[in-house]
C-alpha atoms as a PDB file:
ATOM      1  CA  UNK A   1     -20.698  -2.007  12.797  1.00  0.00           C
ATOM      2  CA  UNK A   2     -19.800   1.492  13.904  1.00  0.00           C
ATOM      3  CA  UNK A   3     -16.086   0.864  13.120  1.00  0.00           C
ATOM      4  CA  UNK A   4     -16.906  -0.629   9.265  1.00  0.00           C
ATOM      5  CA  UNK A   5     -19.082   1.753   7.694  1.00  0.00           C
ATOM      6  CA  UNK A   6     -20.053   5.115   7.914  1.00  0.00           C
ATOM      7  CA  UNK A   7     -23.209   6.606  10.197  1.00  0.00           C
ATOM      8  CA  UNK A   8     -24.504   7.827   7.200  1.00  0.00           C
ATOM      9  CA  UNK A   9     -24.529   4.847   5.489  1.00  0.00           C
ATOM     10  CA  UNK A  10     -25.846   3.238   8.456  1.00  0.00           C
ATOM     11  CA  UNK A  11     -28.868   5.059   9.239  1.00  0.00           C
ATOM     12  CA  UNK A  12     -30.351   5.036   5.773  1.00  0.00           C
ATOM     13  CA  UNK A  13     -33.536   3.526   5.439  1.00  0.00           C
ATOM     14  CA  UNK A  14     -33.828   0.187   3.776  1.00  0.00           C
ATOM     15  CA  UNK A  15     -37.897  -0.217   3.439  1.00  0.00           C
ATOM     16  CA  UNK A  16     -39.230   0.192   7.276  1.00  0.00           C
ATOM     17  CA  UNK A  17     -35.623  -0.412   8.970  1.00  0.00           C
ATOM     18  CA  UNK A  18     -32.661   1.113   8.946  1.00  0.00           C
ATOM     19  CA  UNK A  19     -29.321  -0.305   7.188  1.00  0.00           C
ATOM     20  CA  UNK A  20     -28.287  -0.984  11.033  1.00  0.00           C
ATOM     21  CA  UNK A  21     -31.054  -3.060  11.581  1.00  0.00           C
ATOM     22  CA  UNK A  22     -30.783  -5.261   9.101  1.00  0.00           C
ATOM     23  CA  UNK A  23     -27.110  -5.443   8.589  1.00  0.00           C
ATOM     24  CA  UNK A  24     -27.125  -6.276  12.755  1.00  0.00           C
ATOM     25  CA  UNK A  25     -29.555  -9.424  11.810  1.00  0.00           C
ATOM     26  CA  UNK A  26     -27.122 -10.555   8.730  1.00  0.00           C
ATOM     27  CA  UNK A  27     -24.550 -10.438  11.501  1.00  0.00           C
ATOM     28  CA  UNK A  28     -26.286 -12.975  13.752  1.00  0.00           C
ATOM     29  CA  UNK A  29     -27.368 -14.924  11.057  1.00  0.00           C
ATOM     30  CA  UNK A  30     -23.321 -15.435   9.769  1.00  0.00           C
ATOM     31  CA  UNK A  31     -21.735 -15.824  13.212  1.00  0.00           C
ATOM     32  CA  UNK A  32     -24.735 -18.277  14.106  1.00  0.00           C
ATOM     33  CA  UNK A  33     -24.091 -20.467  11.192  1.00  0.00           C
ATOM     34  CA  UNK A  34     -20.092 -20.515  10.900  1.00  0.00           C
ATOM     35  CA  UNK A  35     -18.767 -19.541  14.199  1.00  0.00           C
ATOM     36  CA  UNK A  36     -16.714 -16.665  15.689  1.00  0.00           C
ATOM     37  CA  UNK A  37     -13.650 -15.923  13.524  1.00  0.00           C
ATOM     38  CA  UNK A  38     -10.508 -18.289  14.644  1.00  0.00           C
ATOM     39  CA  UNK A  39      -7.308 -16.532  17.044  1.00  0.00           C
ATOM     40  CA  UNK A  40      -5.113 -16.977  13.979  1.00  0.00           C
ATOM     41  CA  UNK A  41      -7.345 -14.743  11.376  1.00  0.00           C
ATOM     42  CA  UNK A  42      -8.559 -12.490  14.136  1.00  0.00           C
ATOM     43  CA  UNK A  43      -4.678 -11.534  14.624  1.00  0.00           C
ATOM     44  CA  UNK A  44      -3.830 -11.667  11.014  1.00  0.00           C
ATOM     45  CA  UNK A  45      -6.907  -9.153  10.500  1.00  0.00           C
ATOM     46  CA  UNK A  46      -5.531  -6.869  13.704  1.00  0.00           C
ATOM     47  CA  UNK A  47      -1.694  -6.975  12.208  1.00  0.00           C
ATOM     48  CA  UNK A  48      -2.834  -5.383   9.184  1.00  0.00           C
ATOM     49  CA  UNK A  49      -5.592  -2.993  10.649  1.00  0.00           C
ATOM     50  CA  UNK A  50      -3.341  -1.747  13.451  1.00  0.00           C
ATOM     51  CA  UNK A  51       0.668  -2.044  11.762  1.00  0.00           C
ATOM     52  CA  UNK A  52      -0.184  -1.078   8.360  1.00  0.00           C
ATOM     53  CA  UNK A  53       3.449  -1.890   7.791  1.00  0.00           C
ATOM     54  CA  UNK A  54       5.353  -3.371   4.499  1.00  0.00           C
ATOM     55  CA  UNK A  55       8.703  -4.614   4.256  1.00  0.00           C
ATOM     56  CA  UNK A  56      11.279  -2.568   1.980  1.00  0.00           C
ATOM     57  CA  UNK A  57      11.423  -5.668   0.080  1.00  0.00           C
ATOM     58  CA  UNK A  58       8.065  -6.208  -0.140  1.00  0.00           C
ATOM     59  CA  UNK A  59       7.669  -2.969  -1.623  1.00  0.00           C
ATOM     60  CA  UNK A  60       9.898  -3.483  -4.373  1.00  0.00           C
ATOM     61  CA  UNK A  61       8.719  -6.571  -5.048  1.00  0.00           C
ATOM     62  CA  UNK A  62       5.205  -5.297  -5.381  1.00  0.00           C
ATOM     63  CA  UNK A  63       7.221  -2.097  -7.514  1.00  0.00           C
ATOM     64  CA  UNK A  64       8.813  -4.613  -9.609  1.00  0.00           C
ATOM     65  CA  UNK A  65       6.874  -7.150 -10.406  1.00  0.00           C
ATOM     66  CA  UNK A  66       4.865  -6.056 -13.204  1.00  0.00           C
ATOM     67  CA  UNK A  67       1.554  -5.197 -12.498  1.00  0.00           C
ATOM     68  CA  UNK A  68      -0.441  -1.811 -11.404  1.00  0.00           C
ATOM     69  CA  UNK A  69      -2.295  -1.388  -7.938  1.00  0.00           C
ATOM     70  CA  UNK A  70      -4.922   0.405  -6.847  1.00  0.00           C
ATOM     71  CA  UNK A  71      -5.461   1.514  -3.557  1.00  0.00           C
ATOM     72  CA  UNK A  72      -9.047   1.812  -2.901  1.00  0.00           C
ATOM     73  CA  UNK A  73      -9.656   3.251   1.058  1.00  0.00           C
ATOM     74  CA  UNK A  74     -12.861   4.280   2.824  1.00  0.00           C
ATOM     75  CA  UNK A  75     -12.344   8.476   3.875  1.00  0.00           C
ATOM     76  CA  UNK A  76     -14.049   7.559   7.334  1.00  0.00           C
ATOM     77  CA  UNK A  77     -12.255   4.207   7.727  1.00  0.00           C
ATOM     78  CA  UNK A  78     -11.873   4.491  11.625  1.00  0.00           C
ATOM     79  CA  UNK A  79      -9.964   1.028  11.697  1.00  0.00           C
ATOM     80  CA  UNK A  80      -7.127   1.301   8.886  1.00  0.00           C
ATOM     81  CA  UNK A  81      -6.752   4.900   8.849  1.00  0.00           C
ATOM     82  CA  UNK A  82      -6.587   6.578   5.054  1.00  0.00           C
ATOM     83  CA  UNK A  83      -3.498   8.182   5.842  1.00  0.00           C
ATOM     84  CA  UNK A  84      -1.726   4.715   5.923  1.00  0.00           C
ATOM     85  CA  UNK A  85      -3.578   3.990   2.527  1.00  0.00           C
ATOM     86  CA  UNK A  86      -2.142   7.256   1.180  1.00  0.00           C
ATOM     87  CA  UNK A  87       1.404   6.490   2.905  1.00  0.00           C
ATOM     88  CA  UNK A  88       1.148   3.014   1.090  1.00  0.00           C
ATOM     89  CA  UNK A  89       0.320   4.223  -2.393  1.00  0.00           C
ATOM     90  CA  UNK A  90       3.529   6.855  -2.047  1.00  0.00           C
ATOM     91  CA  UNK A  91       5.389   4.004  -1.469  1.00  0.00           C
ATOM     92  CA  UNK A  92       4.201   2.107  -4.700  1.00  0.00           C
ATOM     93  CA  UNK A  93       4.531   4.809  -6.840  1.00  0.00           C
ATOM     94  CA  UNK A  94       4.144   4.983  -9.622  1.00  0.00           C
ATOM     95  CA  UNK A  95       2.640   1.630 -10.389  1.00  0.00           C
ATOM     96  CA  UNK A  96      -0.123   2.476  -8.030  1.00  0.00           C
ATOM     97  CA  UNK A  97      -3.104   4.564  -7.934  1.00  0.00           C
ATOM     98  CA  UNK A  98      -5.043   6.508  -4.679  1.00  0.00           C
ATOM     99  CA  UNK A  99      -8.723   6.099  -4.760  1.00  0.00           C
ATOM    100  CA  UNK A 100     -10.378   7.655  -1.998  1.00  0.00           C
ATOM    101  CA  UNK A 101     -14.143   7.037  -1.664  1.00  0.00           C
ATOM    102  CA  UNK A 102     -16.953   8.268   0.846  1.00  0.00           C
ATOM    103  CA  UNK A 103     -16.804   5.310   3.584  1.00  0.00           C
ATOM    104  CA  UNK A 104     -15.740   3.702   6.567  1.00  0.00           C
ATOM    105  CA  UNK A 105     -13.859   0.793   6.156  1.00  0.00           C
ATOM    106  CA  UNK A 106     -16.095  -1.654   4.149  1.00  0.00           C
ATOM    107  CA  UNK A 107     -15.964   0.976   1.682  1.00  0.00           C
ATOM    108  CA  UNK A 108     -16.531  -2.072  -0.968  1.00  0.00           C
ATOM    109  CA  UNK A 109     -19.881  -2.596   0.656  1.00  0.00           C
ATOM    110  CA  UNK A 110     -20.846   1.152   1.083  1.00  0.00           C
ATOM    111  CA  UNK A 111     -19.908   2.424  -2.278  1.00  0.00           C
ATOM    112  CA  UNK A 112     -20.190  -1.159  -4.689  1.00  0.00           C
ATOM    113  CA  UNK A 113     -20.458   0.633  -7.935  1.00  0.00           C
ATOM    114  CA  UNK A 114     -17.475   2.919  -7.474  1.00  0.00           C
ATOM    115  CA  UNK A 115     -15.000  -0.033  -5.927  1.00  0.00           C
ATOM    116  CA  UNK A 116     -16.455  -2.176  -9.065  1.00  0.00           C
ATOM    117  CA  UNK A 117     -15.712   1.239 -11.374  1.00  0.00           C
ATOM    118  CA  UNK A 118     -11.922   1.538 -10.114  1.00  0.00           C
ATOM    119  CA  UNK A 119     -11.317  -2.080 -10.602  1.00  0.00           C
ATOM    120  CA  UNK A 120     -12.721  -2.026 -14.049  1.00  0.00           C
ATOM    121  CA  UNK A 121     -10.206   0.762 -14.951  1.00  0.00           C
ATOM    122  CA  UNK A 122      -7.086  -0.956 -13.419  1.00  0.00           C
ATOM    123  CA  UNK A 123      -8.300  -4.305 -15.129  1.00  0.00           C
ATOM    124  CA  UNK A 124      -8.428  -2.074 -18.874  1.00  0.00           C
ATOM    125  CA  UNK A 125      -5.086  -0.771 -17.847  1.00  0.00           C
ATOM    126  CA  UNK A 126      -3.370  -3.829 -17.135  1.00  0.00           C
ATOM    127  CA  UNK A 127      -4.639  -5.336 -20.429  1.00  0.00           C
ATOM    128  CA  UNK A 128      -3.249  -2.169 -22.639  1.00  0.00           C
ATOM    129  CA  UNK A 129      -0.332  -2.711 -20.683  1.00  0.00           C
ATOM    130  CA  UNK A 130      -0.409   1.365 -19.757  1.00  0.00           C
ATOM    131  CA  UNK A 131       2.637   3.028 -18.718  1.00  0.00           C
ATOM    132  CA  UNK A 132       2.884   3.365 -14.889  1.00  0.00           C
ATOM    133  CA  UNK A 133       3.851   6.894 -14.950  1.00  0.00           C
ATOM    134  CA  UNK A 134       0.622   7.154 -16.913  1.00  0.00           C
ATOM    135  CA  UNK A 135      -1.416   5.135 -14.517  1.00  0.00           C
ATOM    136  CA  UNK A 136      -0.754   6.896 -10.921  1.00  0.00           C
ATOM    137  CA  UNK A 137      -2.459   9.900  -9.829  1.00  0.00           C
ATOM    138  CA  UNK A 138      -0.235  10.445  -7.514  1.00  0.00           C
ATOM    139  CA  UNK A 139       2.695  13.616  -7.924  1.00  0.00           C
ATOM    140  CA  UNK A 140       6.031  12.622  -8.800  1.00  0.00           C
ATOM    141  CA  UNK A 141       9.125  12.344  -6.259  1.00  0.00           C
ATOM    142  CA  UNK A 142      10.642  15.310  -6.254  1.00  0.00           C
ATOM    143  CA  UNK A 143      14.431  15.309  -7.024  1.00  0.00           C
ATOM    144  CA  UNK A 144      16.978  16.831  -5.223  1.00  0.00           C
ATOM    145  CA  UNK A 145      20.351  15.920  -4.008  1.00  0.00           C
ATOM    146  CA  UNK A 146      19.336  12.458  -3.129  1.00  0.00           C
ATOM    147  CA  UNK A 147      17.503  10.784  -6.067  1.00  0.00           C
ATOM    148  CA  UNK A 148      16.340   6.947  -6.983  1.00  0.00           C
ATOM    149  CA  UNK A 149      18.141   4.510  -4.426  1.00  0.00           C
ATOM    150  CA  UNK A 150      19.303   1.646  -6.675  1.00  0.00           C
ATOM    151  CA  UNK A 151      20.326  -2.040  -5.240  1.00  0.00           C
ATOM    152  CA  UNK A 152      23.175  -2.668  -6.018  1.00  0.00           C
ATOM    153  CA  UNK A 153      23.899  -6.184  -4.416  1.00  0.00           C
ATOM    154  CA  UNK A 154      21.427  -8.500  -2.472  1.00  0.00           C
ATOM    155  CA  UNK A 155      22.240 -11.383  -0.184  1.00  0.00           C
ATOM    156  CA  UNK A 156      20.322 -13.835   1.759  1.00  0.00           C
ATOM    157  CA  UNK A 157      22.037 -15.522   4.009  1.00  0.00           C
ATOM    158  CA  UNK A 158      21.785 -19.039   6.206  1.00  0.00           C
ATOM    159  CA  UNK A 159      19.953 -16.884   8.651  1.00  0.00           C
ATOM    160  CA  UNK A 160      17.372 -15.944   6.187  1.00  0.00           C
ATOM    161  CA  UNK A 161      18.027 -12.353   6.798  1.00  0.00           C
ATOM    162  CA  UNK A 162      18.423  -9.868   3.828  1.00  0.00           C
ATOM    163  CA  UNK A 163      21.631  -7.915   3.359  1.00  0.00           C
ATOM    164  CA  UNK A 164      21.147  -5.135   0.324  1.00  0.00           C
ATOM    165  CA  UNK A 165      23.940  -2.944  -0.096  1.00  0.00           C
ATOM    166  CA  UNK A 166      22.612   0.833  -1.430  1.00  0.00           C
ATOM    167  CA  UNK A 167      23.523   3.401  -3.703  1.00  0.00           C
ATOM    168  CA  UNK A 168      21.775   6.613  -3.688  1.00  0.00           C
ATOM    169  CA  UNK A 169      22.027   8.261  -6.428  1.00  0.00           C
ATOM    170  CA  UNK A 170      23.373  11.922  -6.744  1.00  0.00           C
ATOM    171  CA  UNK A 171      21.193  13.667  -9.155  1.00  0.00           C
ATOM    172  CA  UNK A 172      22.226  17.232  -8.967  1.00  0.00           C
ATOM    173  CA  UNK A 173      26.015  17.319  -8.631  1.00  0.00           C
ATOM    174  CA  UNK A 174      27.615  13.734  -9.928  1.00  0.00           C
ATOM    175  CA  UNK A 175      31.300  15.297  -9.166  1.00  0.00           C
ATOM    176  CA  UNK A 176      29.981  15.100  -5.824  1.00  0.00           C
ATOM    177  CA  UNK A 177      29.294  12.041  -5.820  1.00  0.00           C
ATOM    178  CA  UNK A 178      32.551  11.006  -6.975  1.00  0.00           C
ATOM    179  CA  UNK A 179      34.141  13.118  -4.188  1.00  0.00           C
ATOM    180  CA  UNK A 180      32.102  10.894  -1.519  1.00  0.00           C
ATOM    181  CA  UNK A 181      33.396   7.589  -3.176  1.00  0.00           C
ATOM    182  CA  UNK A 182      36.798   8.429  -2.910  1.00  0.00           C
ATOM    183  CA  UNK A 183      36.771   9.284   1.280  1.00  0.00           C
ATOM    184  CA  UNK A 184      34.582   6.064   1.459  1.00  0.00           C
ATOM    185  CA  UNK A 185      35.943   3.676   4.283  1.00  0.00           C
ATOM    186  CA  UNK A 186      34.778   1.595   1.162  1.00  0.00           C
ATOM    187  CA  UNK A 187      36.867   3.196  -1.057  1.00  0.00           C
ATOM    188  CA  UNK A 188      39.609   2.708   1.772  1.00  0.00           C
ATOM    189  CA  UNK A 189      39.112  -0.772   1.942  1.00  0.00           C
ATOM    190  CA  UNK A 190      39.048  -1.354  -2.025  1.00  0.00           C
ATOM    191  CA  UNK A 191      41.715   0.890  -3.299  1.00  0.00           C
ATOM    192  CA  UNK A 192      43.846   0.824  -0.328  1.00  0.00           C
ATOM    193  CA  UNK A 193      44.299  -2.655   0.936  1.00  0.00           C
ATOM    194  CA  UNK A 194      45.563  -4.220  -2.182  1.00  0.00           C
END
């Protein structure tokens, strides 16, 4: 229990006992009536506690497909730390949104109003259709040399591996760009093997 919600949260009173007490006894109570948890969740539920990790192409998919996110994390979460949370939501931007609350990490169960609140808001959002840009609280990328990375081709092949070829775009100086095209080993290849 120490590892899902905060000690606050855990040593307020509830009538004569605390939160601890009783939440220990619900515990019982659900693994006496349905079992332990089976190997496969109980490694599913590690993988994404422990890796926190995406795919690029997950990412973009998520990025691309329409819809806004909210990431809603627990600030004492000692099991998915909030600085993968906040590393996630950077990655989704700007479709999604960084909601930090007071809590460990059954933050839904420590702070119900507030999770319930923030899924509201996305759920108006999504139904206005709101701009993205609009939606995130989080700052924009900064631009620099290196700007937006594009895809320019994607190919899956027999392996089931993903080959994406990559452009990143020059933002500040596009004769620059140009120059890097032409000593290419691409370029080369193209221009110079006809």
């Amino acid at each position: 229990m120490d590892t899902h919600y905060s000690e606050e949260y855990l040593e307020e009173c509830i009538g004569p006992n605390t939160r601890r007490a009783i939440l220990c006894q619900e515990y019982v109570k659900g693994i006496s009536a349905t079992g332990m948890q089976s190997n496969y969740g109980f490694e599913g539920q590690l993988n994404a506690c422990w890796i926190h990790k995406m795919t690029r192409t997950e990412i973009e998919l998520i990025c691309s497909a329409g819809f806004l996110v909210s990431v809603i994390h627990g600030r004492h979460d000692i099991i998915a730390q909030i600085y993968y949370a906040r590393r996630l939501a950077k990655k989704l931007h700007p479709v999604a949104r960084m909601i930090e609350l007071h809590g460990g990490h059954l933050v839904s169960h420590e702070r119900t109003e507030e999770v319930n609140q923030a899924i509201l808001e996305l759920i108006k959002a999504s139904e206005v259709s709101i701009n993205p840009n609009e939606w995130t609280n989080l700052p924009k990328k900064k631009s620099g040399w290196i700007g937006p990375r594009v895809t320019l081709i994607r190919i899956n092949t027999e392996g089931g591996s993903n080959i994406s070829i990559m452009l990143y775009m020059i933002v500040n100086e596009p004769m620059f760009l140009l120059g890097l095209i032409d000593m290419s080993p691409f370029h080369y290849l193209v221009y110079h093997n006809k």
